[in-house]
Protein backbone atom coordinates (compact mmCIF):
# COMPACT_ATOMS: atom_id res chain seq x y z
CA UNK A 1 -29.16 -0.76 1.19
CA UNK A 2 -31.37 -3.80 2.97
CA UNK A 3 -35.03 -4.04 3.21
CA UNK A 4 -36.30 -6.68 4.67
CA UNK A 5 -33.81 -8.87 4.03
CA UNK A 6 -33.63 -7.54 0.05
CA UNK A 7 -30.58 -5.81 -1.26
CA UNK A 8 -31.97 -2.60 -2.60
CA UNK A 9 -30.51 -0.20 -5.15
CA UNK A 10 -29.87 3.36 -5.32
CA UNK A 11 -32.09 4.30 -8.52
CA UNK A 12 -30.08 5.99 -11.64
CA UNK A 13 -30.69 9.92 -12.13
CA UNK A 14 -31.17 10.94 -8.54
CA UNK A 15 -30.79 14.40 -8.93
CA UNK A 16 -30.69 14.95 -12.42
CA UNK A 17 -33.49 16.09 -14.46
CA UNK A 18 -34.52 14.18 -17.15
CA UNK A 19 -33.84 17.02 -19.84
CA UNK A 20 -30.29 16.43 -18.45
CA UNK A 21 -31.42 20.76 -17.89
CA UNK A 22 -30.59 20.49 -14.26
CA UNK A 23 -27.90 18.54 -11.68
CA UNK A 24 -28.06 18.85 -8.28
CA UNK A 25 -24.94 18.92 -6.57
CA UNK A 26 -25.97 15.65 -4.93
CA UNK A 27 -26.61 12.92 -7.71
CA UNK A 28 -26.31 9.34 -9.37
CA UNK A 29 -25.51 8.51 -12.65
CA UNK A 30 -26.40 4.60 -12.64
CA UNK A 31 -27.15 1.88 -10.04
CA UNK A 32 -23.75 1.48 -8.33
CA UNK A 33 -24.94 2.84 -5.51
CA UNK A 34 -22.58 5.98 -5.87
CA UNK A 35 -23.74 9.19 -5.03
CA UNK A 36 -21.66 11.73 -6.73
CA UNK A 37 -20.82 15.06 -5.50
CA UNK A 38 -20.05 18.27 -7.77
CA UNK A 39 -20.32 20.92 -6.07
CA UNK A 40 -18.72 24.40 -6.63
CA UNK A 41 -17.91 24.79 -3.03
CA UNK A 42 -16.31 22.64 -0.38
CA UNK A 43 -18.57 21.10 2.47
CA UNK A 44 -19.59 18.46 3.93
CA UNK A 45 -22.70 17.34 2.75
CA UNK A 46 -24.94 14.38 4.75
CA UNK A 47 -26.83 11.35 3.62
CA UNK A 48 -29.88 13.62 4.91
CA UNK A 49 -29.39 16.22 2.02
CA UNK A 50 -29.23 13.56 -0.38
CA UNK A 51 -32.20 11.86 0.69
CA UNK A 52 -34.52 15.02 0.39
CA UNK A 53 -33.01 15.39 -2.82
CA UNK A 54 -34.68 11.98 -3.68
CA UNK A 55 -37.95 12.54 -1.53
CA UNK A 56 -38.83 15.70 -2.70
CA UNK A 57 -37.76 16.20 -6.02
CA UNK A 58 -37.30 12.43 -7.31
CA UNK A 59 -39.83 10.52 -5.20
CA UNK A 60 -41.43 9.04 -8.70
CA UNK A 61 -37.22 6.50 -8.34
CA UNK A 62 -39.10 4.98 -5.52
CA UNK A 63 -38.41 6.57 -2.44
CA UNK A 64 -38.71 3.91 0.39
CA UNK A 65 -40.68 4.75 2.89
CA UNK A 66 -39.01 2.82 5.62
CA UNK A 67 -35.93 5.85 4.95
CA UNK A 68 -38.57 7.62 6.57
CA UNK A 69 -38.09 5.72 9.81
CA UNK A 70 -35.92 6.03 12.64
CA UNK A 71 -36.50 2.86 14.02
CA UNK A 72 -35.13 -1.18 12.12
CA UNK A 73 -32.16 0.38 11.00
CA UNK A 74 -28.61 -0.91 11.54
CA UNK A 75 -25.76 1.59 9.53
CA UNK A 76 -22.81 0.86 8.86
CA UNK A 77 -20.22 3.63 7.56
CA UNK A 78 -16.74 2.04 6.29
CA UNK A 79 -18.14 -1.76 7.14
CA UNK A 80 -18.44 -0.44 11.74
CA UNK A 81 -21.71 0.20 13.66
CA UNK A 82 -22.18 3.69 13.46
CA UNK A 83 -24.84 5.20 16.18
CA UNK A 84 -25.92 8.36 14.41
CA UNK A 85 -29.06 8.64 12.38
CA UNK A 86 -29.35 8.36 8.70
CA UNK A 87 -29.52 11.40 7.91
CA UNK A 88 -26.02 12.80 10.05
CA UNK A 89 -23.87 10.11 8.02
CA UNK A 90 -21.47 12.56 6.32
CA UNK A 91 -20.81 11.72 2.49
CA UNK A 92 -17.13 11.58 2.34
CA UNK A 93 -14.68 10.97 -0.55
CA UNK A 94 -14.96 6.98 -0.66
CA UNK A 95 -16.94 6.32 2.38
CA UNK A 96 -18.76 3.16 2.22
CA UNK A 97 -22.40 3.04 3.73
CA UNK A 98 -24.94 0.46 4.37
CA UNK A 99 -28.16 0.29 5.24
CA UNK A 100 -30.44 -2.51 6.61
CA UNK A 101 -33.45 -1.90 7.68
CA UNK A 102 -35.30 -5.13 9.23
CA UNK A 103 -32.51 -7.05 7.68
CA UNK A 104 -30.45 -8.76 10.24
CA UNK A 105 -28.45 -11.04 8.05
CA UNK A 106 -27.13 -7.78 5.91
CA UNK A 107 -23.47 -7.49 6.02
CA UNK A 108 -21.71 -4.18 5.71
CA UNK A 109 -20.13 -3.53 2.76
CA UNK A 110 -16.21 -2.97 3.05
CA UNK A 111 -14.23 -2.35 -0.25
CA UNK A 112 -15.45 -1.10 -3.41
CA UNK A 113 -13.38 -0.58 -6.81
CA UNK A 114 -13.75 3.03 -7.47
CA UNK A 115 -12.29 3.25 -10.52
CA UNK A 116 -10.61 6.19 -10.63
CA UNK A 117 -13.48 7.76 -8.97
């Protein structure tokens, strides 16, 4: 993710609690930038349920406020222009999204070593 020209990290512990007492299905573990899903049933989830996950219940990671925005972004889903909003993107197995918001010189990211992930 891109704001204002700055590369921007996912925060660590999105979605966990810091007792470790509670994971939401939705979560990261570090600042990769990988959002993990464990869920106990198959769906598509979006970028949208993540990002309440992280508004409402982690705001305190820093929370941007321009996710709150419709308007300065430019997405990219597996390094192409996608034309959906933020929060449709569906969170695939290995699908690669960027963000830039007011960041025209961003370039969409488009490989990543998973590691086994």
């Amino acid at each position: 993710m891109y704001i204002n020209g700055q590369a921007v990290a996912l925060p660590q512990n999105i979605g966990i609690a810091s007792n470790q007492s509670c994971i939401y299905w939705l979560h990261t573990h570090d600042t990769s930038g990988v959002i993990h899903i464990e869920s106990p049933t198959q769906k598509i989830y979006t970028l949208g349920n993540f990002l309440n996950i992280w508004q409402q219940r982690f705001s305190s990671l820093g929370y941007p406020s321009q996710l709150s925005q419709s308007a300065g972004w430019k997405i990219y889903v597996n390094g192409k222009a996608y034309n959906g909003s933020i929060p449709s993107i569906p969170l695939n197995a290995h699908t690669l999204i960027t963000l830039a918001y007011n960041s025209p010189n961003a370039q969409p990211d488009t490989t990543y070593n998973w590691n086994g992930l």
